[in-house]
Protein backbone atom coordinates (compact mmCIF):
# COMPACT_ATOMS: atom_id res chain seq x y z
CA UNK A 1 -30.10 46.74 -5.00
CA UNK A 2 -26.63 45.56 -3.87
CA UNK A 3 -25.15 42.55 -4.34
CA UNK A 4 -24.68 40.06 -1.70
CA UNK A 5 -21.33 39.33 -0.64
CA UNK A 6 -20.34 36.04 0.30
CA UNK A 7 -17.61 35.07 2.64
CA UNK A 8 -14.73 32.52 1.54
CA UNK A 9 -11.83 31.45 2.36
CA UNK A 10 -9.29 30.24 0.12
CA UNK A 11 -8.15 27.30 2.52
CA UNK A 12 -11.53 26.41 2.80
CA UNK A 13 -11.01 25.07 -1.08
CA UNK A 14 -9.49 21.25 -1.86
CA UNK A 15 -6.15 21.97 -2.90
CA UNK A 16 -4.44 20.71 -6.26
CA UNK A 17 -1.32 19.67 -5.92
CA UNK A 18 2.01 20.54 -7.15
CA UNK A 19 3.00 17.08 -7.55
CA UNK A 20 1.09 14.08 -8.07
CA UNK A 21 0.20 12.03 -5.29
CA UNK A 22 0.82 8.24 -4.90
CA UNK A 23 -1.78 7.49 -2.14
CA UNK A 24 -1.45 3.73 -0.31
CA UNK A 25 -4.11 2.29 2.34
CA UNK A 26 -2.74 -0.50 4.41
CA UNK A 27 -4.66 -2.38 7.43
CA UNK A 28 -1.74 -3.70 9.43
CA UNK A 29 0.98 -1.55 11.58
CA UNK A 30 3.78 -3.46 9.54
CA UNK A 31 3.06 -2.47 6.12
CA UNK A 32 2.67 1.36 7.54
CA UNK A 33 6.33 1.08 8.96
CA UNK A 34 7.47 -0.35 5.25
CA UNK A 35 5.71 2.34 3.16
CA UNK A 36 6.72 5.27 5.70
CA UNK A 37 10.44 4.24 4.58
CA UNK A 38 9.38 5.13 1.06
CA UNK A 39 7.07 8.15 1.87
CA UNK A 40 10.24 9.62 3.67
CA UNK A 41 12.59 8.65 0.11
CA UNK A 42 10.09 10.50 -2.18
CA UNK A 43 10.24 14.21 -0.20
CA UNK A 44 12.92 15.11 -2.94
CA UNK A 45 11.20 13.38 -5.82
CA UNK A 46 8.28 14.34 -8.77
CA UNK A 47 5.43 12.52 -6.84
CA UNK A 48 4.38 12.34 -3.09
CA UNK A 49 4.23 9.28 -1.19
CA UNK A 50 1.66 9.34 1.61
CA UNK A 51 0.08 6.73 4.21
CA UNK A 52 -3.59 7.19 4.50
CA UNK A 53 -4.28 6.68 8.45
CA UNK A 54 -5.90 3.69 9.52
CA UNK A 55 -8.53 3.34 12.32
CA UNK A 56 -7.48 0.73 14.77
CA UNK A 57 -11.47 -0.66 14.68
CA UNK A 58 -12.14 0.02 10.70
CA UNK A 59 -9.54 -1.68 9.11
CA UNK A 60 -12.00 -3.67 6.96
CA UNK A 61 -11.82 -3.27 2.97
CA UNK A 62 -15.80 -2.39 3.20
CA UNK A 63 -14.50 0.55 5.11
CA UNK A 64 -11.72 2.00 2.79
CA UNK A 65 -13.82 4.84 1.66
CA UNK A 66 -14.57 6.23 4.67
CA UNK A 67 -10.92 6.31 5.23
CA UNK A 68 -10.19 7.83 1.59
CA UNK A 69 -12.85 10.91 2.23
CA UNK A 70 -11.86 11.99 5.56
CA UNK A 71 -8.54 11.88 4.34
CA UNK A 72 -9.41 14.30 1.20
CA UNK A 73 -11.20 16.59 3.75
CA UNK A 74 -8.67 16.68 6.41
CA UNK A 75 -5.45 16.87 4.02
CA UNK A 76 -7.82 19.39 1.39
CA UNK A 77 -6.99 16.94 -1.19
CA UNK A 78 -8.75 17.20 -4.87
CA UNK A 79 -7.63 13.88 -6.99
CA UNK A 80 -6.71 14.08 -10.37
CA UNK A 81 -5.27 11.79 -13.15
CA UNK A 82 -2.17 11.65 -12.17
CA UNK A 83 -2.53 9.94 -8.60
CA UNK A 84 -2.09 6.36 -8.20
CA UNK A 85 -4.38 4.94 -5.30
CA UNK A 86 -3.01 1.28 -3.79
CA UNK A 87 -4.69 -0.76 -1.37
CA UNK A 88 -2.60 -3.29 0.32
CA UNK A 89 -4.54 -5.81 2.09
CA UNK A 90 -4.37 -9.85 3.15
CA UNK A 91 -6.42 -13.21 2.58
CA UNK A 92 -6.06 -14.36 5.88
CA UNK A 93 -8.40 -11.76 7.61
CA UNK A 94 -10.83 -10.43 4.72
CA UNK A 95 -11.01 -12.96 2.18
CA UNK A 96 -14.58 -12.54 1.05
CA UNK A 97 -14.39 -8.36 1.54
CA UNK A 98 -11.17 -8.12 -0.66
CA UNK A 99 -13.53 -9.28 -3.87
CA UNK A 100 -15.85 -6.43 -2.97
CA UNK A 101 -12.75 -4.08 -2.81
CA UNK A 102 -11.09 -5.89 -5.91
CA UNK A 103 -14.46 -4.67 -7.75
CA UNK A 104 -14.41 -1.11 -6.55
CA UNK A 105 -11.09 -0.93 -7.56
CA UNK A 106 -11.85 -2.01 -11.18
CA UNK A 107 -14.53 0.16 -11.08
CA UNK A 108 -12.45 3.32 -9.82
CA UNK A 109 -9.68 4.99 -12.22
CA UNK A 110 -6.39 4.65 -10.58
CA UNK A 111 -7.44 2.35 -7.87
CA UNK A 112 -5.41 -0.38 -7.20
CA UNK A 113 -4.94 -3.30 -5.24
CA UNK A 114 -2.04 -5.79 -3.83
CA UNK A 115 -2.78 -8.79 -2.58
CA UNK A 116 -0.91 -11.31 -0.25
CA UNK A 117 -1.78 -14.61 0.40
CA UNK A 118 -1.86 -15.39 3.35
CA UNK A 119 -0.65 -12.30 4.72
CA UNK A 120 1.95 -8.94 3.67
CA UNK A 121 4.66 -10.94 5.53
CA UNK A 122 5.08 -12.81 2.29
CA UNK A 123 6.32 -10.01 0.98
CA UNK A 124 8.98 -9.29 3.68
CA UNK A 125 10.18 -12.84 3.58
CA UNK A 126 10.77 -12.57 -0.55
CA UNK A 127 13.16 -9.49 0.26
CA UNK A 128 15.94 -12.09 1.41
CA UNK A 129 16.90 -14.31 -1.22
CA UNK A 130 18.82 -16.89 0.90
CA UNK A 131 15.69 -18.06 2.86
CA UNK A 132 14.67 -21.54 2.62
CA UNK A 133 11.37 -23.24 2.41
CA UNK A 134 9.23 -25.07 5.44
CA UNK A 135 7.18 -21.85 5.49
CA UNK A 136 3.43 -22.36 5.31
CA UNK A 137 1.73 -20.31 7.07
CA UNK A 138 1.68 -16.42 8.26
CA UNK A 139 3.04 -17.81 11.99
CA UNK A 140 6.13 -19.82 10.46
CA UNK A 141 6.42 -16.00 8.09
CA UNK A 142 6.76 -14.17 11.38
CA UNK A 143 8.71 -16.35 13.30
CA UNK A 144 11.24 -16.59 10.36
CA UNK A 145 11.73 -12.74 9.81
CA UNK A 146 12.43 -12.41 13.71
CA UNK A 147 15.17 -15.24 13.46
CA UNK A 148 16.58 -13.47 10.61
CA UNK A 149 16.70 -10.39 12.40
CA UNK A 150 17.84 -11.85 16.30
CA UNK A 151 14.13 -11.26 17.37
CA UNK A 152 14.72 -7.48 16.47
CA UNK A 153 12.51 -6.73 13.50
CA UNK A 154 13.31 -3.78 11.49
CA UNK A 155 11.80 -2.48 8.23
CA UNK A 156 14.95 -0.26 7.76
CA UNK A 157 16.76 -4.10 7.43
CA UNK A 158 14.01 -4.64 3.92
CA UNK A 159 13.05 -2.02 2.78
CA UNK A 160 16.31 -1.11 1.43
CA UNK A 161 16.07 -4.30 -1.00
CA UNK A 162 12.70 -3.81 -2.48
CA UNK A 163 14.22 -4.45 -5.76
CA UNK A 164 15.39 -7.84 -4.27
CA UNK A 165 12.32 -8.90 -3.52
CA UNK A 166 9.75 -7.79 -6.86
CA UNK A 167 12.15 -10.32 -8.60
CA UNK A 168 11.10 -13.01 -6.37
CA UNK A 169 7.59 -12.59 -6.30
CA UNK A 170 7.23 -12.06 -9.68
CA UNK A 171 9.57 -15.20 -10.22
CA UNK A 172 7.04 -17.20 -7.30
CA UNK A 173 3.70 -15.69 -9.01
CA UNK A 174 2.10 -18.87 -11.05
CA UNK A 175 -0.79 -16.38 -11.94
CA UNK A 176 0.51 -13.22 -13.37
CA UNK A 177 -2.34 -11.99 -14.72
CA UNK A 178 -4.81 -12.82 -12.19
CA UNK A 179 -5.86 -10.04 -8.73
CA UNK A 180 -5.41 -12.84 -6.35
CA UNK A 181 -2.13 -14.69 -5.77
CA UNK A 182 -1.47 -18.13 -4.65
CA UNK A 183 -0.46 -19.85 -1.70
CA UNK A 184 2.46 -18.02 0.03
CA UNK A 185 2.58 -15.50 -2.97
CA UNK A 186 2.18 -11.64 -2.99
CA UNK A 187 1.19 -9.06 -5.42
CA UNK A 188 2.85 -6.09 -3.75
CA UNK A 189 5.26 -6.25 -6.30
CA UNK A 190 3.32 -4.72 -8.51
CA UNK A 191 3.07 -2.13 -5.61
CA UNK A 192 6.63 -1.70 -5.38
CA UNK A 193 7.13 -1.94 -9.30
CA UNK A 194 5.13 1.65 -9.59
CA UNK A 195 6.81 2.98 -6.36
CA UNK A 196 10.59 2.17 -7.60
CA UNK A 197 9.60 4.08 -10.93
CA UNK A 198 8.74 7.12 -9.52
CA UNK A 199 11.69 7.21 -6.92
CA UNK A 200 14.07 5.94 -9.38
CA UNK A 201 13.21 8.90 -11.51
């Protein structure tokens, strides 16, 4: 009797990559503009940087998953050891949600998460060490970075002095140790920490 024969295509298969893959998932338009500046530094490096898309009515932690598989199917993508997986996400608009995410994460290898408290303009406001204080909440954070910048924000302006900025959250971050920062402090410099490795390299 003769044997079946199947049909199958080799792009059908999830591809392995030639270099690993550091992965981020953001929920705001802002931290996509500041990550793209890095995904565009790393074309000539060891690793790939890449943006997972974000659905403009899913941008909840409980729905970061979804995100991560369709992005595996429609990209072919086959994780391995070697990725790093961030998830950079705010107090102000999911605090309860982020402790469900904070737990997947822990439960997940080479999941990560980066915090800000209240939101990821904390981060963009430690990248310019002459600023002074009065800032309390995310409003006074965006008002700020457009005076800095005549009312013409720009990531290309930041992004440049990453290394500027892990030194002054790290300096501002009373908890260290802990997944959730304080008041008007960020972990995304733990983020950027990994990210400057790999394109330093």
């Amino acid at each position: 009797m003769p044997k079946k024969k199947y049909s199958y295509s080799k792009d059908d298969r999830p591809r392995r990559k030639i270099k690993p893959k550091f992965l981020i998932v953001t929920e705001g338009e802002r931290e996509d503009a500041y990550f793209r500046f890095f995904e565009k530094q790393s074309y000539d490096c060891l690793i790939d940087v890449d943006i997972v898309p974000r659905d403009q009515n899913k941008s909840a932690p409980k729905h970061v998953q979804d995100r991560l598989e369709a992005y595996k199917e429609n990209q072919k993508w086959l994780p391995d050891s070697e990725d790093q997986i961030w998830f950079v996400f705010d107090v102000d608009k999911w605090g309860k949600q982020i402790h469900e995410l904070k737990d997947l994460c822990e439960m997940t290898r080479n999941w990560n998460i980066a915090i800000s408290n209240p939101c990821f303009e904390v981060w963009l406001h430690n990248h310019n060490p002459s600023v002074v204080g009065g800032v309390e909440t995310c409003e006074d954070l965006k008002r700020e970075l457009h005076t800095q910048t005549l009312g013409h924000f720009k990531i290309e302006i930041y992004a440049p002095q990453i290394a500027t900025a892990i030194v002054n959250s790290k300096a501002a971050d009373t908890h260290p140790d802990h997944v959730f920062p304080g008041p008007l402090q960020t972990k995304v410099y733990k983020l950027a920490e990994s990210l400057l490795a790999i394109l330093n390299k």
